[in-house]
C-alpha atoms as a PDB file:
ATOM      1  CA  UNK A   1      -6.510   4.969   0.166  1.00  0.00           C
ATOM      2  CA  UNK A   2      -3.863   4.316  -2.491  1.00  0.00           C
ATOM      3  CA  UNK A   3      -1.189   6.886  -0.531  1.00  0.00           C
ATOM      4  CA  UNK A   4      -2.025   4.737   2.468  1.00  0.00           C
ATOM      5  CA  UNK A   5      -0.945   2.113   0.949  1.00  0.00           C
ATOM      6  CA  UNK A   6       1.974   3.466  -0.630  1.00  0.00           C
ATOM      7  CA  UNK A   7       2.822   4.867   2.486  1.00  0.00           C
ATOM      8  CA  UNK A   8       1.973   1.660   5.041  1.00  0.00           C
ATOM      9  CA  UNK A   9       2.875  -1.152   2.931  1.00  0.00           C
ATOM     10  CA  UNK A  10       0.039  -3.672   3.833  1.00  0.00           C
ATOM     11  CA  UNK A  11       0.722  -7.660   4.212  1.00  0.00           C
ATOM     12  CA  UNK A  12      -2.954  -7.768   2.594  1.00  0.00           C
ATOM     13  CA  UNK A  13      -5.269  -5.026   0.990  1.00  0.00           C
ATOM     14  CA  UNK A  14      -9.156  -5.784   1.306  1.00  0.00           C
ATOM     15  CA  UNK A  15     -10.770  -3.564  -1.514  1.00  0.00           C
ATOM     16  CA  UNK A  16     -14.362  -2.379  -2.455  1.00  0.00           C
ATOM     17  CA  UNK A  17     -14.452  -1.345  -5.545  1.00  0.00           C
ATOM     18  CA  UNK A  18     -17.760   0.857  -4.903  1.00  0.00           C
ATOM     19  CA  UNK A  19     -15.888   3.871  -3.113  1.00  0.00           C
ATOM     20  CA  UNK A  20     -16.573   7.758  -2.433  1.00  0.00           C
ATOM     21  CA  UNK A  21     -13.518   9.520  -4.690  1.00  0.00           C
ATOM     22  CA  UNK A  22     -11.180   7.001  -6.107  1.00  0.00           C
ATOM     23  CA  UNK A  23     -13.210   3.732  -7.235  1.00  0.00           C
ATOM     24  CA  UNK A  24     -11.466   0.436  -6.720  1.00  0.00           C
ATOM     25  CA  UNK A  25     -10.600  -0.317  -9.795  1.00  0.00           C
ATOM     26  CA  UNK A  26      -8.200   2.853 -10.161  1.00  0.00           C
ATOM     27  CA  UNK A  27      -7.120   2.036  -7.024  1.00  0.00           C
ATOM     28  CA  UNK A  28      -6.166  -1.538  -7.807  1.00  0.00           C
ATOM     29  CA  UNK A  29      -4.531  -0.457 -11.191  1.00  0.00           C
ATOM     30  CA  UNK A  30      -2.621   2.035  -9.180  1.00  0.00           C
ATOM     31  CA  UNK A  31      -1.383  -0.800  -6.947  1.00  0.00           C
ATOM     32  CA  UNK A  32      -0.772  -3.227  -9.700  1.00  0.00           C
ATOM     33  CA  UNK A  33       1.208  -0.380 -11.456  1.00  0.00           C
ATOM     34  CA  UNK A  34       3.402   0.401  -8.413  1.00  0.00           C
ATOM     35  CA  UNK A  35       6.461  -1.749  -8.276  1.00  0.00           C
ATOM     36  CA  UNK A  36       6.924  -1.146  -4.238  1.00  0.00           C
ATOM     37  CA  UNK A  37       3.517  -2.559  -3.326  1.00  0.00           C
ATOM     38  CA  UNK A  38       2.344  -4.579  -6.718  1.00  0.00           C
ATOM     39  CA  UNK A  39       3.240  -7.997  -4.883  1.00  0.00           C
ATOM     40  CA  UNK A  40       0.952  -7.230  -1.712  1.00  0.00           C
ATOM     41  CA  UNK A  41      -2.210  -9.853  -1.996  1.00  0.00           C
ATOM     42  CA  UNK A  42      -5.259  -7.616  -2.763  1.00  0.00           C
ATOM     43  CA  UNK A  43      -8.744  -9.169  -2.120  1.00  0.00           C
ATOM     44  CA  UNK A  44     -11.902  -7.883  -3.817  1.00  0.00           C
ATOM     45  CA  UNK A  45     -14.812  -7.710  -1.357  1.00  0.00           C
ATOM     46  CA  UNK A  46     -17.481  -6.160  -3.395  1.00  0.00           C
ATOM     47  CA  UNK A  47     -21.103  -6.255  -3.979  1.00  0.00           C
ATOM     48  CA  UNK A  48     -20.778  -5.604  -7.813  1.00  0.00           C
ATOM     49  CA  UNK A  49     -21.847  -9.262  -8.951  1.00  0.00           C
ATOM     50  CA  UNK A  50     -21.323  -8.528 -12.757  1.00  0.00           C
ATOM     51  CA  UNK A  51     -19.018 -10.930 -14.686  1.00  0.00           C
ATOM     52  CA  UNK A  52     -17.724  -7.835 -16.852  1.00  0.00           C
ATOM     53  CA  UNK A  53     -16.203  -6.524 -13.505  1.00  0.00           C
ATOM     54  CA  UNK A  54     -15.112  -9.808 -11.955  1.00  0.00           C
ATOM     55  CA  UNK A  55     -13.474 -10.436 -15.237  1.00  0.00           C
ATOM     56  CA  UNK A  56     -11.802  -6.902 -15.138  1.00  0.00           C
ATOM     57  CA  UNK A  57     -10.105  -7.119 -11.920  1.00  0.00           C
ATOM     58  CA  UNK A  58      -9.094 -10.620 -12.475  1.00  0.00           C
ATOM     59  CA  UNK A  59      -7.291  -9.184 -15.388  1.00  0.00           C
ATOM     60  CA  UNK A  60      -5.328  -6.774 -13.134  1.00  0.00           C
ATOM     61  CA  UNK A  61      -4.493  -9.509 -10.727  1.00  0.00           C
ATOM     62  CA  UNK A  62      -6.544  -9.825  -7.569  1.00  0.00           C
ATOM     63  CA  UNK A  63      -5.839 -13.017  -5.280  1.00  0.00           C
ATOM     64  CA  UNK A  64      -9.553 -13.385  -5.464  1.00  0.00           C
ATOM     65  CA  UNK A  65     -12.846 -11.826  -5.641  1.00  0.00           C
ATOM     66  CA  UNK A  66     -15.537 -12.126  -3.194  1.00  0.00           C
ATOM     67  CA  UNK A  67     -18.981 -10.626  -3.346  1.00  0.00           C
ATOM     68  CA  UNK A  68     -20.275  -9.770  -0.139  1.00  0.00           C
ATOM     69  CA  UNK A  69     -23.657 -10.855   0.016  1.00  0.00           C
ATOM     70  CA  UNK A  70     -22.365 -14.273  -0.477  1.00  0.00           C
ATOM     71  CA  UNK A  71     -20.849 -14.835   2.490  1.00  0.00           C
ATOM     72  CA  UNK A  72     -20.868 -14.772   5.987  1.00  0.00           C
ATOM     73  CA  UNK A  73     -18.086 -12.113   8.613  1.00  0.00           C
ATOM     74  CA  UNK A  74     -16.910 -15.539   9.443  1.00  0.00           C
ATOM     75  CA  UNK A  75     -16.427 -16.905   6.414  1.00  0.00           C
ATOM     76  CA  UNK A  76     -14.462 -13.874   5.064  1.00  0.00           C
ATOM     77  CA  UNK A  77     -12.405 -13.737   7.821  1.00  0.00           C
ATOM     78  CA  UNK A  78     -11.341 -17.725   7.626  1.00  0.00           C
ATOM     79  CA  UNK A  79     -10.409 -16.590   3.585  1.00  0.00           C
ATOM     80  CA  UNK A  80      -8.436 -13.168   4.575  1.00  0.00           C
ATOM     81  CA  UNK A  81      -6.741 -15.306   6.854  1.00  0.00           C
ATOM     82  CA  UNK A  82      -5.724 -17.794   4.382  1.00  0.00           C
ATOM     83  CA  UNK A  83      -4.978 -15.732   1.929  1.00  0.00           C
ATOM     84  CA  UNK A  84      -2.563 -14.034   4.411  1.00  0.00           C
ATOM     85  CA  UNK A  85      -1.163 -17.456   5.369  1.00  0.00           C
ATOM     86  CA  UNK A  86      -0.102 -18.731   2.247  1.00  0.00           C
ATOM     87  CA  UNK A  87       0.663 -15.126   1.262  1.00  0.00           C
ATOM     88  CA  UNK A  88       3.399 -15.030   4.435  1.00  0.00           C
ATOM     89  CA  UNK A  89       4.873 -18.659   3.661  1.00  0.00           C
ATOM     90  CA  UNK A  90       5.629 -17.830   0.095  1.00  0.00           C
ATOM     91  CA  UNK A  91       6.904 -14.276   1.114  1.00  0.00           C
ATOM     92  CA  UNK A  92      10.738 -14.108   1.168  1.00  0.00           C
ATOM     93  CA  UNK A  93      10.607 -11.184   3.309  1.00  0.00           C
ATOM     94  CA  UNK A  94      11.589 -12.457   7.130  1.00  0.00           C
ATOM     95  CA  UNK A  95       9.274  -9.713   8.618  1.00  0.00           C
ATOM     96  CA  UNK A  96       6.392 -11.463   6.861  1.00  0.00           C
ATOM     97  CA  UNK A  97       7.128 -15.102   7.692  1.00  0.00           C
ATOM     98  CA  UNK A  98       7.862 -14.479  11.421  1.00  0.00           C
ATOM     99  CA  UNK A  99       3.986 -13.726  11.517  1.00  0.00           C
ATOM    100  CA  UNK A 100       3.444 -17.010  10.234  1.00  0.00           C
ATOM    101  CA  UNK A 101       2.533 -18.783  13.796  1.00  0.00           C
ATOM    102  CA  UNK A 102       0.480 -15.516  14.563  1.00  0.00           C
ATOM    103  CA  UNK A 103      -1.876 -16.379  11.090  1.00  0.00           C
ATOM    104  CA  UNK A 104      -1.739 -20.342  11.657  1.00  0.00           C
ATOM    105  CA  UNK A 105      -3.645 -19.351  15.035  1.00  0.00           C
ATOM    106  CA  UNK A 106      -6.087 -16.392  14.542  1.00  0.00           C
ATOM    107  CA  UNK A 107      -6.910 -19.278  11.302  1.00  0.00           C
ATOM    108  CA  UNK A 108      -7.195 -22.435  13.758  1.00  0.00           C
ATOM    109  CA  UNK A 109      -9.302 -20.001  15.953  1.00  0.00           C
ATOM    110  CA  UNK A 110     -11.936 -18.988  12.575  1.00  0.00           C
ATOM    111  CA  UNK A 111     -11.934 -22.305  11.868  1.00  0.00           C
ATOM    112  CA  UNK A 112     -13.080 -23.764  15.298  1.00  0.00           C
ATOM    113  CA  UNK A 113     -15.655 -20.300  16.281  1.00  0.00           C
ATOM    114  CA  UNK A 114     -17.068 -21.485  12.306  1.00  0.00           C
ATOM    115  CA  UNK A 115     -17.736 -25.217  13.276  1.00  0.00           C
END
């Protein structure tokens, strides 16, 4: 996962921090450490619900922390897509803001398949 990323460059990294050989947190120190991809948004989607680990990977500097059994596919997708929004208007990177229109839509479409 963390030479994918490395590698790929990611607008927005999703991250469990329950996985099979490198657990999340590493991962997400990793990133954090990395000055080519320690700017890239990183969501926590987890279903550790333990204040010593939300408080952890606040520390490193998620965007936010979500624990899965608390919400909905719908309602994650409406927050990845936010995140990505606001994530692509702040970016100074022109790649990143020309997908701008692309996120304002897939979000208007969440929002009106959640109503």
């Amino acid at each position: 996962g963390l030479n994918l990323i490395i590698k790929m460059k990611p607008d927005l990294i999703l991250l469990d921090l329950i996985l099979p050989k490198m657990d999340g947190f590493t991962i997400l120190d990793n990133v954090k450490k990395n000055p080519e991809v320690n700017n890239i948004p990183i969501i926590v989607l987890t279903n550790l619900d333990d204040d010593r680990y939300i408080q952890r990977v606040i520390g490193l500097g998620v965007t936010s922390y979500l624990i899965k059994s608390n919400y909905n596919s719908e309602e994650i997708s409406i927050i990845l897509a936010s995140v990505y929004l606001i994530a692509a208007a702040l970016s100074p990177s022109t790649e990143l803001c020309t997908k701008i229109p692309e996120a304002k839509a897939k979000l208007c479409v969440l929002s009106i398949v959640k109503s």
